[in-house]
N, C-alpha and C. Protein backbone atom coordinates (compact mmCIF):
# COMPACT_ATOMS: atom_id res chain seq x y z
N UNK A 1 -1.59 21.42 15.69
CA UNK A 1 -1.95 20.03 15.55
C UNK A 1 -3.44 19.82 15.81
N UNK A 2 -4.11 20.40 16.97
CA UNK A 2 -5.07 20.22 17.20
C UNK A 2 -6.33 20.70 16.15
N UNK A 3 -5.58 21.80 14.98
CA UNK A 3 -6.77 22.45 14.76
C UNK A 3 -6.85 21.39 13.12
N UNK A 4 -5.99 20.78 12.60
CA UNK A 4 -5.45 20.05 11.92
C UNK A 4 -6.05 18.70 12.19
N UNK A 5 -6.68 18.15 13.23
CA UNK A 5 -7.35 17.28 13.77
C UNK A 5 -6.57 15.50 13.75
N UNK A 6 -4.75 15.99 14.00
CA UNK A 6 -3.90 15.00 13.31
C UNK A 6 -4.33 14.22 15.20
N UNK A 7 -4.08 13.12 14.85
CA UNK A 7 -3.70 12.25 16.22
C UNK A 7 -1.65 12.05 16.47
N UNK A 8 -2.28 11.77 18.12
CA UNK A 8 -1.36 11.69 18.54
C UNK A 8 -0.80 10.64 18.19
N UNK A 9 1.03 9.62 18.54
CA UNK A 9 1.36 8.40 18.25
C UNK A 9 0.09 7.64 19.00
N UNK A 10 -0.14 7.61 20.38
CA UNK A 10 -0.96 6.83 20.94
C UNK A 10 -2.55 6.68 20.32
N UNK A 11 -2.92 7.89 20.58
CA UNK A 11 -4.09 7.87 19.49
C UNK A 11 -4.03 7.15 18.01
N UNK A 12 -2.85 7.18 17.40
CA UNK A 12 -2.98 6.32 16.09
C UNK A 12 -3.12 4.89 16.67
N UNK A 13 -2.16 4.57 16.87
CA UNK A 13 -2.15 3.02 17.51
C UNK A 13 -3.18 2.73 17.63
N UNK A 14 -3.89 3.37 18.18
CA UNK A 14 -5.52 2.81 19.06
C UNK A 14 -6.72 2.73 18.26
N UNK A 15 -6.41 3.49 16.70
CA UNK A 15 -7.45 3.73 16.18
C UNK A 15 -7.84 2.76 14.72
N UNK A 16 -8.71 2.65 14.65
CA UNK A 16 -9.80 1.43 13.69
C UNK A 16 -8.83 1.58 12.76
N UNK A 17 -8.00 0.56 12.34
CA UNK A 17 -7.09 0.82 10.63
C UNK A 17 -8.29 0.66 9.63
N UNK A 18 -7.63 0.97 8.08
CA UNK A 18 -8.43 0.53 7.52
C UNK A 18 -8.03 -0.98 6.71
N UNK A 19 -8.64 -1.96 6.83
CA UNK A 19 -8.20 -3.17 6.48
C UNK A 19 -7.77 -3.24 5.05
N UNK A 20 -6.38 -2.65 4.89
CA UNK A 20 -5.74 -2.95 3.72
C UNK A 20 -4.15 -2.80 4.21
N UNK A 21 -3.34 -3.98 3.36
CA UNK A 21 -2.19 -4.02 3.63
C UNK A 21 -1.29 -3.87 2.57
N UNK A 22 0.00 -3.51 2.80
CA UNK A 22 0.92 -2.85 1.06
C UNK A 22 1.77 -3.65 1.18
N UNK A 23 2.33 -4.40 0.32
CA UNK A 23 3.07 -5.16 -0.07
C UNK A 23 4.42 -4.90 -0.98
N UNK A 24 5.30 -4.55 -0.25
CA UNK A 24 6.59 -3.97 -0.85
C UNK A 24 7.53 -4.84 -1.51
N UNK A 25 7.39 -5.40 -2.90
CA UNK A 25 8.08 -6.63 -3.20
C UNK A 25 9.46 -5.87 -3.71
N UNK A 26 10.87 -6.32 -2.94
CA UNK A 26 12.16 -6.04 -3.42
C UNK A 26 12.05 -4.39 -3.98
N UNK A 27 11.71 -3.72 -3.53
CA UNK A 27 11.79 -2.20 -3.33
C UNK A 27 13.55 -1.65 -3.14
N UNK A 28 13.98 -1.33 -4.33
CA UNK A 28 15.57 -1.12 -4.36
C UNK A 28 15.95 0.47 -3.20
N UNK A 29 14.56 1.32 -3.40
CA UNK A 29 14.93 2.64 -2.60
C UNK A 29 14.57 2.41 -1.34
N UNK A 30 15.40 3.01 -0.22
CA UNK A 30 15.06 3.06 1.15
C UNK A 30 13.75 4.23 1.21
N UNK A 31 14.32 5.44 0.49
CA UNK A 31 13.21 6.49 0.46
C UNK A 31 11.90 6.06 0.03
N UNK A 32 11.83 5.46 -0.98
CA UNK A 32 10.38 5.03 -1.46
C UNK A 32 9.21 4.36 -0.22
N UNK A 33 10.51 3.47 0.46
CA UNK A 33 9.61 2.69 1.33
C UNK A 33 9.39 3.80 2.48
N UNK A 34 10.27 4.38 2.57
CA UNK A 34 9.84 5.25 3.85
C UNK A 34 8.46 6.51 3.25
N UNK A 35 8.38 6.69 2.31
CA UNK A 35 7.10 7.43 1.75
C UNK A 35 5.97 6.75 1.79
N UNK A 36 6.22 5.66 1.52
CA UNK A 36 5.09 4.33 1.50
C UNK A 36 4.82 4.66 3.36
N UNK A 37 5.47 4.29 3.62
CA UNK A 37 5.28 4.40 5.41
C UNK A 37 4.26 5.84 5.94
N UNK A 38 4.92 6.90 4.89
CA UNK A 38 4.22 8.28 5.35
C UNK A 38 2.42 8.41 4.79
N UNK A 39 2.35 7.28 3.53
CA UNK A 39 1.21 7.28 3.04
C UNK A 39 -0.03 6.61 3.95
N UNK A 40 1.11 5.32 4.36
CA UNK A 40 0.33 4.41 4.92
C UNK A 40 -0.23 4.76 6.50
N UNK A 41 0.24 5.64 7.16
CA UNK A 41 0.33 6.42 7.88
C UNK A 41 -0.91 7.29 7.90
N UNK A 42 -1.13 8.09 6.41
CA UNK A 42 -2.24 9.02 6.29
C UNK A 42 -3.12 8.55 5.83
N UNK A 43 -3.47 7.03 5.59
CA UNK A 43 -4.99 6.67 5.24
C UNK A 43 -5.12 5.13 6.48
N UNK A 44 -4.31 5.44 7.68
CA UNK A 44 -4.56 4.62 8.72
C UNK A 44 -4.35 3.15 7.88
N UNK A 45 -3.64 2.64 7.36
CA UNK A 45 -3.60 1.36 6.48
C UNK A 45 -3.20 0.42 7.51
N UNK A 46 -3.59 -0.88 7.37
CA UNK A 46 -3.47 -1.65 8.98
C UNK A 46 -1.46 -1.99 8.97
N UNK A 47 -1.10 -2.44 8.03
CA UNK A 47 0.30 -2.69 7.98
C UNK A 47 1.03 -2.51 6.61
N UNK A 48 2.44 -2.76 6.73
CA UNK A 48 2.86 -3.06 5.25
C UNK A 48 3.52 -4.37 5.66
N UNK A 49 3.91 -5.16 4.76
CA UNK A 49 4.55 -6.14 4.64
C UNK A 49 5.95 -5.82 3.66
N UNK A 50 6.93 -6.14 3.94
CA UNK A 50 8.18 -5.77 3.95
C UNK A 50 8.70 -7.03 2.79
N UNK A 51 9.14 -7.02 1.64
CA UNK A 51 9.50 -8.08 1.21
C UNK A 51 10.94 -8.78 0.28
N UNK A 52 11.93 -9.42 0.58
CA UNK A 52 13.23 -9.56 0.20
C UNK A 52 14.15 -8.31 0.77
N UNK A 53 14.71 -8.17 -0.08
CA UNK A 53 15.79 -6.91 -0.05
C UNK A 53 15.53 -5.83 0.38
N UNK A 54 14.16 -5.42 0.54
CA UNK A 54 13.33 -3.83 0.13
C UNK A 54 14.05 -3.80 1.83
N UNK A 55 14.26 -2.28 2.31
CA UNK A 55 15.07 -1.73 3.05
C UNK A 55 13.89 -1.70 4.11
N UNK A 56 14.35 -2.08 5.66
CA UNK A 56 12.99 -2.06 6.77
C UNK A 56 13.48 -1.38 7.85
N UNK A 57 12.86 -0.70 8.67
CA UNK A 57 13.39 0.17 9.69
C UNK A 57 14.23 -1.01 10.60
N UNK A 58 14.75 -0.14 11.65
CA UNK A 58 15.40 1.16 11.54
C UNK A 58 15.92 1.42 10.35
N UNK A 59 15.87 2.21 9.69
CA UNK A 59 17.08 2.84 8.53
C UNK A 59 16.90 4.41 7.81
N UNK A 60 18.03 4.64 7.98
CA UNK A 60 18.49 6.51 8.33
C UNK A 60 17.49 6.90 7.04
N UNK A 61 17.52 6.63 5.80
CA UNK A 61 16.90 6.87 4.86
C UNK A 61 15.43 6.65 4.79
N UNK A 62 14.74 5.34 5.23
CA UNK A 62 12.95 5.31 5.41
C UNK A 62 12.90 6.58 6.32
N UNK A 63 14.12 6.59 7.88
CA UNK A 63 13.24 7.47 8.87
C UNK A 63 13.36 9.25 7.97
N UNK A 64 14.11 9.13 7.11
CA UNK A 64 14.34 10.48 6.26
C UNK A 64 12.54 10.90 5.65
N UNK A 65 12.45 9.75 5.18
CA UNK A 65 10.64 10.33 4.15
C UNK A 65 9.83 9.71 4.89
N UNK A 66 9.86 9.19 6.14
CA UNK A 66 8.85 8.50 6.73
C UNK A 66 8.22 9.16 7.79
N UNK A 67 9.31 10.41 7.87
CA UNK A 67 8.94 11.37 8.67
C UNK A 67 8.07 10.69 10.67
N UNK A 68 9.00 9.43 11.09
CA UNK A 68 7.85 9.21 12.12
C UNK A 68 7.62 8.08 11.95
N UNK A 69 6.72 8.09 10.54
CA UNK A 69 5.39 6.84 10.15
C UNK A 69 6.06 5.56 10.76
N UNK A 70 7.04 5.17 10.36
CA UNK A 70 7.84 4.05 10.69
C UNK A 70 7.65 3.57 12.06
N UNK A 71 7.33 4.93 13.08
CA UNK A 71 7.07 4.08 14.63
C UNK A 71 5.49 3.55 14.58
N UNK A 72 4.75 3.97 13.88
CA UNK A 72 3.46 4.16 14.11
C UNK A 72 2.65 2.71 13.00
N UNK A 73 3.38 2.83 11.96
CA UNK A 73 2.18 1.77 11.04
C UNK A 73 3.33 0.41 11.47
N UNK A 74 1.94 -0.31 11.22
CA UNK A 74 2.59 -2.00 12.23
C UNK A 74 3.37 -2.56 10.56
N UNK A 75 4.73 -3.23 10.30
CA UNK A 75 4.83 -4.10 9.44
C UNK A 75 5.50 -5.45 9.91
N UNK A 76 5.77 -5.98 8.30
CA UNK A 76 6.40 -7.14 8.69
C UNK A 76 6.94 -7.69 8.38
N UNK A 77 8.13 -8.01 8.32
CA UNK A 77 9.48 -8.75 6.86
C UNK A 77 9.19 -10.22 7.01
N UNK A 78 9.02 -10.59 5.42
CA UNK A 78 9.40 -12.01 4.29
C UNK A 78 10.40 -12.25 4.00
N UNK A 79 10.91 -13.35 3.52
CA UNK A 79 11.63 -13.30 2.70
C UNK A 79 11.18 -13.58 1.56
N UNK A 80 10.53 -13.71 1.03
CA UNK A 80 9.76 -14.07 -0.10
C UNK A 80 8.09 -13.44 -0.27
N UNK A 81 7.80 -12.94 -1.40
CA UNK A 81 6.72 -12.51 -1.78
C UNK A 81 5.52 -13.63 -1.27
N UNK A 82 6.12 -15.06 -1.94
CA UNK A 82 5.05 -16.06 -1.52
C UNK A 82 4.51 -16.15 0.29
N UNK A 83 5.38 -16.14 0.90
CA UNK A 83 5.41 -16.27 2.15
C UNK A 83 4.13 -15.00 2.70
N UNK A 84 4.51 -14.10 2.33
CA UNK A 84 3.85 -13.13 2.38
C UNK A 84 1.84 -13.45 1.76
N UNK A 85 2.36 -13.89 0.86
CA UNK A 85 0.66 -13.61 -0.17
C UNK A 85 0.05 -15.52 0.92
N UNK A 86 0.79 -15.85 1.03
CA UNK A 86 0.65 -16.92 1.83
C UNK A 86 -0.31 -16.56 3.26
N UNK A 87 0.26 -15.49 3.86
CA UNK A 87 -0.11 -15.41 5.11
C UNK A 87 -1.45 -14.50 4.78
N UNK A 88 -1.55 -14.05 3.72
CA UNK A 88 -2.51 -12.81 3.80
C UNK A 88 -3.57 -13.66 3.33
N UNK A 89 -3.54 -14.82 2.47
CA UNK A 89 -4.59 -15.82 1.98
C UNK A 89 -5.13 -16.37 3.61
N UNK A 90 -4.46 -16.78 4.30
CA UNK A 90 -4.73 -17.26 5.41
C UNK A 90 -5.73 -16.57 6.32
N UNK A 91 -5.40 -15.16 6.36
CA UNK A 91 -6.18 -14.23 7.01
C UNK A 91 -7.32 -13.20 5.91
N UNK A 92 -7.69 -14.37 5.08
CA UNK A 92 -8.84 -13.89 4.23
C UNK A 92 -8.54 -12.51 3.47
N UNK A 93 -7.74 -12.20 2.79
CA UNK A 93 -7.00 -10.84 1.85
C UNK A 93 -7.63 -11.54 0.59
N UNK A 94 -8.03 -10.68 -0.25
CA UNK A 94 -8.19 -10.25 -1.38
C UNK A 94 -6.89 -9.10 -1.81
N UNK A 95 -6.13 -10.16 -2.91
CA UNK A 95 -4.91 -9.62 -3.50
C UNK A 95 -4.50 -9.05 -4.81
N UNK A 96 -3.87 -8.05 -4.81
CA UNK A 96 -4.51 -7.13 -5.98
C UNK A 96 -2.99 -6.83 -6.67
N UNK A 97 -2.10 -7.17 -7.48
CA UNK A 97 -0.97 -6.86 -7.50
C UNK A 97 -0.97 -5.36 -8.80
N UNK A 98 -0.31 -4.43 -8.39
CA UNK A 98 -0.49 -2.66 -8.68
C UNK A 98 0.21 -3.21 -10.00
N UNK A 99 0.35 -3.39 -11.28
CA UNK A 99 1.03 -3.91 -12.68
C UNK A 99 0.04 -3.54 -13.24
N UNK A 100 0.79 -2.83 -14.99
CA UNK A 100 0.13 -2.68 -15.91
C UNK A 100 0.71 -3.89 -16.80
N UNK A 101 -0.61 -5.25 -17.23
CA UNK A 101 -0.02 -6.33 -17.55
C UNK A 101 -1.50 -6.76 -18.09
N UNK A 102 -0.96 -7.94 -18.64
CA UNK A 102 -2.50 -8.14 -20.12
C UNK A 102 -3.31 -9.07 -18.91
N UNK A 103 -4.62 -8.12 -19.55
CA UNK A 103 -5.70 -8.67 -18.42
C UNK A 103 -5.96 -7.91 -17.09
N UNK A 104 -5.30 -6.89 -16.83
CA UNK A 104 -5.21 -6.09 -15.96
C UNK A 104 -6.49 -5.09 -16.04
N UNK A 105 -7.21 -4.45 -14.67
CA UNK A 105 -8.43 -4.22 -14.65
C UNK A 105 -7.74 -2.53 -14.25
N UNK A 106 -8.50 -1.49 -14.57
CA UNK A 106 -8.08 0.21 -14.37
C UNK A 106 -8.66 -0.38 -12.50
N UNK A 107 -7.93 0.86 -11.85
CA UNK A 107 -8.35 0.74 -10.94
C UNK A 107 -9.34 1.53 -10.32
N UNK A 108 -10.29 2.31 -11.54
CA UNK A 108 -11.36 2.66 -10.73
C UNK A 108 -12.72 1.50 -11.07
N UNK A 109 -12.26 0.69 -11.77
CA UNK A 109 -12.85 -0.40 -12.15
C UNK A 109 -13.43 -1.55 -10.85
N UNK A 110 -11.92 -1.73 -10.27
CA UNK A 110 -12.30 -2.88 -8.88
C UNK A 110 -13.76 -2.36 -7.85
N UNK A 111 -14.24 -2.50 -7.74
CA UNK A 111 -15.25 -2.17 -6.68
C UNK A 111 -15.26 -3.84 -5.87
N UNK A 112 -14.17 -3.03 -4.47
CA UNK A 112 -13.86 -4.36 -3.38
C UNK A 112 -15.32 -4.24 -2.69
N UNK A 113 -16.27 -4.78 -1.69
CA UNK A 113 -16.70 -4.77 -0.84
C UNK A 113 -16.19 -3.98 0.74
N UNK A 114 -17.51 -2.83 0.93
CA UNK A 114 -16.67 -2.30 1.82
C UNK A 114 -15.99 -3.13 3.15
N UNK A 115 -16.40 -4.11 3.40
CA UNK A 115 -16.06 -5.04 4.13
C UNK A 115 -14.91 -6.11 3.99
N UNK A 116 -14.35 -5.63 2.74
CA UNK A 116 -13.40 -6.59 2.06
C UNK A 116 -11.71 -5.96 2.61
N UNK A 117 -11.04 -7.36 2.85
CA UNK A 117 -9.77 -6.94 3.21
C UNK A 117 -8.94 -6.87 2.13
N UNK A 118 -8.05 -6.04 2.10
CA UNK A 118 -7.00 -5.94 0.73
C UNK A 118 -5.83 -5.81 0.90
N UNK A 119 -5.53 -6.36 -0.16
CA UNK A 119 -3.82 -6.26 -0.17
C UNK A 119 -3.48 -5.59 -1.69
N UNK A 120 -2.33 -5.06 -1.27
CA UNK A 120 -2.16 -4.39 -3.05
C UNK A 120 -0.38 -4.54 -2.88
N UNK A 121 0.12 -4.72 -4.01
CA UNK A 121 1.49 -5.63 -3.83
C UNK A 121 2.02 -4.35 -5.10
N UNK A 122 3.27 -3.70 -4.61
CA UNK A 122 3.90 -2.90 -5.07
C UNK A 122 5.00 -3.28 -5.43
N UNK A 123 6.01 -3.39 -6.85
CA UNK A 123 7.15 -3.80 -6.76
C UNK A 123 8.19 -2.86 -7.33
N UNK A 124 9.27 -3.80 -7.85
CA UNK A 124 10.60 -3.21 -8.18
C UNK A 124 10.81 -2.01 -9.21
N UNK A 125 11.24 -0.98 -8.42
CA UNK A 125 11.17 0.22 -9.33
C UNK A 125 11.46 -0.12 -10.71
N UNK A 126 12.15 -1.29 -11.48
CA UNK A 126 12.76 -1.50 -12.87
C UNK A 126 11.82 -2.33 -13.22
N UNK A 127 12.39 -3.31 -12.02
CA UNK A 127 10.98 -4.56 -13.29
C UNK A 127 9.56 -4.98 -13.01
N UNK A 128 9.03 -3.97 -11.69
CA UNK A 128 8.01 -3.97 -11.40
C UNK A 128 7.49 -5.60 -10.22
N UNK A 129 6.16 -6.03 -10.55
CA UNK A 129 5.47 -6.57 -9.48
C UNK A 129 6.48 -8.43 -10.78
N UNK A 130 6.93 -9.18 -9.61
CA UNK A 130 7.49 -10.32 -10.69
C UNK A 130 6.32 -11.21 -11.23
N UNK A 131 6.91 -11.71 -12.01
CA UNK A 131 5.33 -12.74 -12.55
C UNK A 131 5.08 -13.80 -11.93
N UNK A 132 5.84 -14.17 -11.33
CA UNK A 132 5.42 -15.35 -10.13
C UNK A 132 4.62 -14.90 -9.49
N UNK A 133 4.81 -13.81 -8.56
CA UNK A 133 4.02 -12.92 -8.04
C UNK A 133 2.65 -12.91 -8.45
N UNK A 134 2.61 -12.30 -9.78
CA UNK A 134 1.14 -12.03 -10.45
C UNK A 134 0.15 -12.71 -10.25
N UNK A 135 0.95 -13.89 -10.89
CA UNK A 135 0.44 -15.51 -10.68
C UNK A 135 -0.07 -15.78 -9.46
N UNK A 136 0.39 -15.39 -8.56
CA UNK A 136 -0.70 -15.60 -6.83
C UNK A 136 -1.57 -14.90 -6.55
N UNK A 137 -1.31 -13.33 -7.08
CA UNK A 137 -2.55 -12.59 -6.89
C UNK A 137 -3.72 -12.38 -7.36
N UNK A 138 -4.82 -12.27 -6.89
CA UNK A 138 -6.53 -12.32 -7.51
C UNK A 138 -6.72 -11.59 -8.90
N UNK A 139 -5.80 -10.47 -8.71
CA UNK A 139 -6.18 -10.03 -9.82
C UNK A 139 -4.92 -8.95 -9.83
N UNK A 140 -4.51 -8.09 -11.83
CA UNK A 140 -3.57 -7.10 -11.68
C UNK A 140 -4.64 -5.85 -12.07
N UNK A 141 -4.01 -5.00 -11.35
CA UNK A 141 -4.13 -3.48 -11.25
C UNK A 141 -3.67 -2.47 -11.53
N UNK A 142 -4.22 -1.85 -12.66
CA UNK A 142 -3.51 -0.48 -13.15
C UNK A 142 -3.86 0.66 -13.09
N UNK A 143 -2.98 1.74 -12.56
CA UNK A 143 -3.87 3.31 -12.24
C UNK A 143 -3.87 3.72 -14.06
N UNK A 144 -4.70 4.41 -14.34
CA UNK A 144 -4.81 4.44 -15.68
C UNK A 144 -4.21 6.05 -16.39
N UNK A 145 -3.41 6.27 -16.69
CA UNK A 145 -2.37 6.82 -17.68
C UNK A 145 -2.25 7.61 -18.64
N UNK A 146 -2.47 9.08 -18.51
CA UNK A 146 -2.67 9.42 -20.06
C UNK A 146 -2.02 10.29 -21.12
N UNK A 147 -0.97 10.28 -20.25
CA UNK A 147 0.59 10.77 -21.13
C UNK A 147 1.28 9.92 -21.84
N UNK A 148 2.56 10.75 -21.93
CA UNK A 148 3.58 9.97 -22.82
C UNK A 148 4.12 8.92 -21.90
N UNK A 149 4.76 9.06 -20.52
CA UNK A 149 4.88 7.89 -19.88
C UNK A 149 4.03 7.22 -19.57
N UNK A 150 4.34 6.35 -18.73
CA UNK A 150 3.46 5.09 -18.96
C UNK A 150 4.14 4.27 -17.56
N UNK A 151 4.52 4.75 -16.27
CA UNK A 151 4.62 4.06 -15.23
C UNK A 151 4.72 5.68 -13.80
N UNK A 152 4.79 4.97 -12.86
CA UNK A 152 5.26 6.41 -11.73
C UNK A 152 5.82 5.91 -10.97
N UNK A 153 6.28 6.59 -10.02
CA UNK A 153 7.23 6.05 -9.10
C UNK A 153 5.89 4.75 -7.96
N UNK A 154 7.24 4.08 -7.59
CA UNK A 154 5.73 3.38 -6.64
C UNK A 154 5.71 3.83 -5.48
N UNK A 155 6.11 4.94 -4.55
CA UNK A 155 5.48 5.64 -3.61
C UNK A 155 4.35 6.73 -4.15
N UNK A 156 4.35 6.94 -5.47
CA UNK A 156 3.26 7.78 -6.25
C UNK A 156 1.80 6.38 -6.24
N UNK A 157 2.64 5.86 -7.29
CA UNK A 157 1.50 4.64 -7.23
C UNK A 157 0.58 4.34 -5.94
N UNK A 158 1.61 4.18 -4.88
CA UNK A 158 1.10 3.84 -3.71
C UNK A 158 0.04 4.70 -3.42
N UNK A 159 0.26 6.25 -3.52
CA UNK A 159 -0.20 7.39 -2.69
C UNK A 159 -2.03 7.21 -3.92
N UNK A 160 -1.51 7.02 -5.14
CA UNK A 160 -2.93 7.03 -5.91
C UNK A 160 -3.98 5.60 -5.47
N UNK A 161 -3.72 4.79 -5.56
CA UNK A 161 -3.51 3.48 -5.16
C UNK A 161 -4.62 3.45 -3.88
N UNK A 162 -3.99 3.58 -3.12
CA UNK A 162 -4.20 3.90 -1.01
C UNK A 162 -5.33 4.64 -1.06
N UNK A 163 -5.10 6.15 -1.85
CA UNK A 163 -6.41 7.20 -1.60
C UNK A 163 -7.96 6.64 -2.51
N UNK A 164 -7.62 6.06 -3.72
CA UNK A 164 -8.77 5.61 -4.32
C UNK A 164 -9.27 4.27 -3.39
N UNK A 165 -8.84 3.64 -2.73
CA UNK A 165 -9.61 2.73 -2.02
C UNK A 165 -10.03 3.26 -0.64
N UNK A 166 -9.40 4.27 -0.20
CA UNK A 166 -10.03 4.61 1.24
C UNK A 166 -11.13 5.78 0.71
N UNK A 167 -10.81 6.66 -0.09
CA UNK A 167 -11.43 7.43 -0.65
C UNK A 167 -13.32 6.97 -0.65
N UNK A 168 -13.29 5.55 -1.20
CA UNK A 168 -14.49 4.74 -1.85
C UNK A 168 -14.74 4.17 -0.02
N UNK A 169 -14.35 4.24 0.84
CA UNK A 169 -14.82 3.46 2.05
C UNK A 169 -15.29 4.56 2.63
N UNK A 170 -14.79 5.84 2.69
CA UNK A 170 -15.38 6.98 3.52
C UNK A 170 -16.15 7.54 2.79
N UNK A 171 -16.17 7.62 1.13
CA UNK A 171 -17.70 7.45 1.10
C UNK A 171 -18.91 7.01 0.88
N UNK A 172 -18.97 5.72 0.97
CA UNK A 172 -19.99 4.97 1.10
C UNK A 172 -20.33 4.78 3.14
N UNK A 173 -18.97 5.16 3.92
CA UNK A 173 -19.57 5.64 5.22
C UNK A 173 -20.22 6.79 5.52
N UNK A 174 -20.46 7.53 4.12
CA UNK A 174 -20.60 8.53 4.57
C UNK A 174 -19.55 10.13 5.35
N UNK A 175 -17.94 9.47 5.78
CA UNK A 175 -17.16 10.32 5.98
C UNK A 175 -16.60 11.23 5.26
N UNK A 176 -16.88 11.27 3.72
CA UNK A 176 -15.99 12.10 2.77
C UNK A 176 -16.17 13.48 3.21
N UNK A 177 -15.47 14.42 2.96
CA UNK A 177 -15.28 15.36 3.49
C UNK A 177 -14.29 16.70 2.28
N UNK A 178 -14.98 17.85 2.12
CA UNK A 178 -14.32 18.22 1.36
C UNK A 178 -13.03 19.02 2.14
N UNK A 179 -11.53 19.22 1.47
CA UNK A 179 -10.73 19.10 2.42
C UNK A 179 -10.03 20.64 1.31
């Protein structure tokens, strides 16, 4: 562990998140969310927000792919997406919903402010982020694609998603690091 330079539970807790939050709208898999948890976990993400149906700890299946993460990253159950994009407007979020949808910007395109708080809103493995939804968020976001499919799972999404925005904060701090 040590040579791996992982922190301890306490040491995570304690340490600077990075001000972005994931937004799990009606997430049908328990596993997905618990991967989401393991991601959010490895780029220090300040919380997730938990939303409708989508499955929230305790549960045998998140703690299956969450490996842990679940004690460690702070979240928080909605019942509603709005409620959610509600509270994050309140606490100054810039909201980014992860959809490939007309008008939608690639996401190496966004350049947030490193100082900028974010939210990125992940949805239903079938029908994706809802359009009500869309409709509240600043803007839609697409990882950009260059096969025959044309979507990924959204703990993939997440994991591309998460690393291109922390990726762009450590290095403009200067932390990037070849690994």
């Amino acid at each position: 562990m040590e040579e791996l330079d992982r922190k301890s539970v306490e040491e995570f807790r304690q340490s600077e998140k990075t001000p972005i939050i994931v937004v799990l709208e009606n997430i049908r898999s328990a596993y997905n969310v618990g991967s989401v948890f393991r991601t959010a976990d490895a780029f220090l993400v300040e919380a997730i927000y938990i939303i409708g149906y989508s499955a929230k700890p305790p549960h045998k299946e998140i703690k299956k792919t969450a490996l842990g993460a679940e004690e460690t990253v702070n979240w928080r159950h909605f019942s509603t997406t709005a409620e959610a994009i509600s509270q994050l407007r309140e606490d100054g979020y810039t909201i980014y919903a992860i959809e490939q949808a007309e008008g939608s910007r690639a996401l190496q395109a966004i350049t947030p402010a490193l100082d900028e708080k974010i939210a990125v809103v992940l949805g239903n493995e079938v029908t994706g982020v809802e359009q009500s939804t869309i409709h509240l968020c600043d803007a839609c976001v697409e990882i950009p694609q260059l096969g025959m499919k044309h979507s990924l799972n959204i703990a993939t999404a997440a994991g591309v998603v998460l690393w291109e925005l922390v990726r762009r904060r450590l290095k403009s701090e200067g932390r990037e690091r070849s690994v």
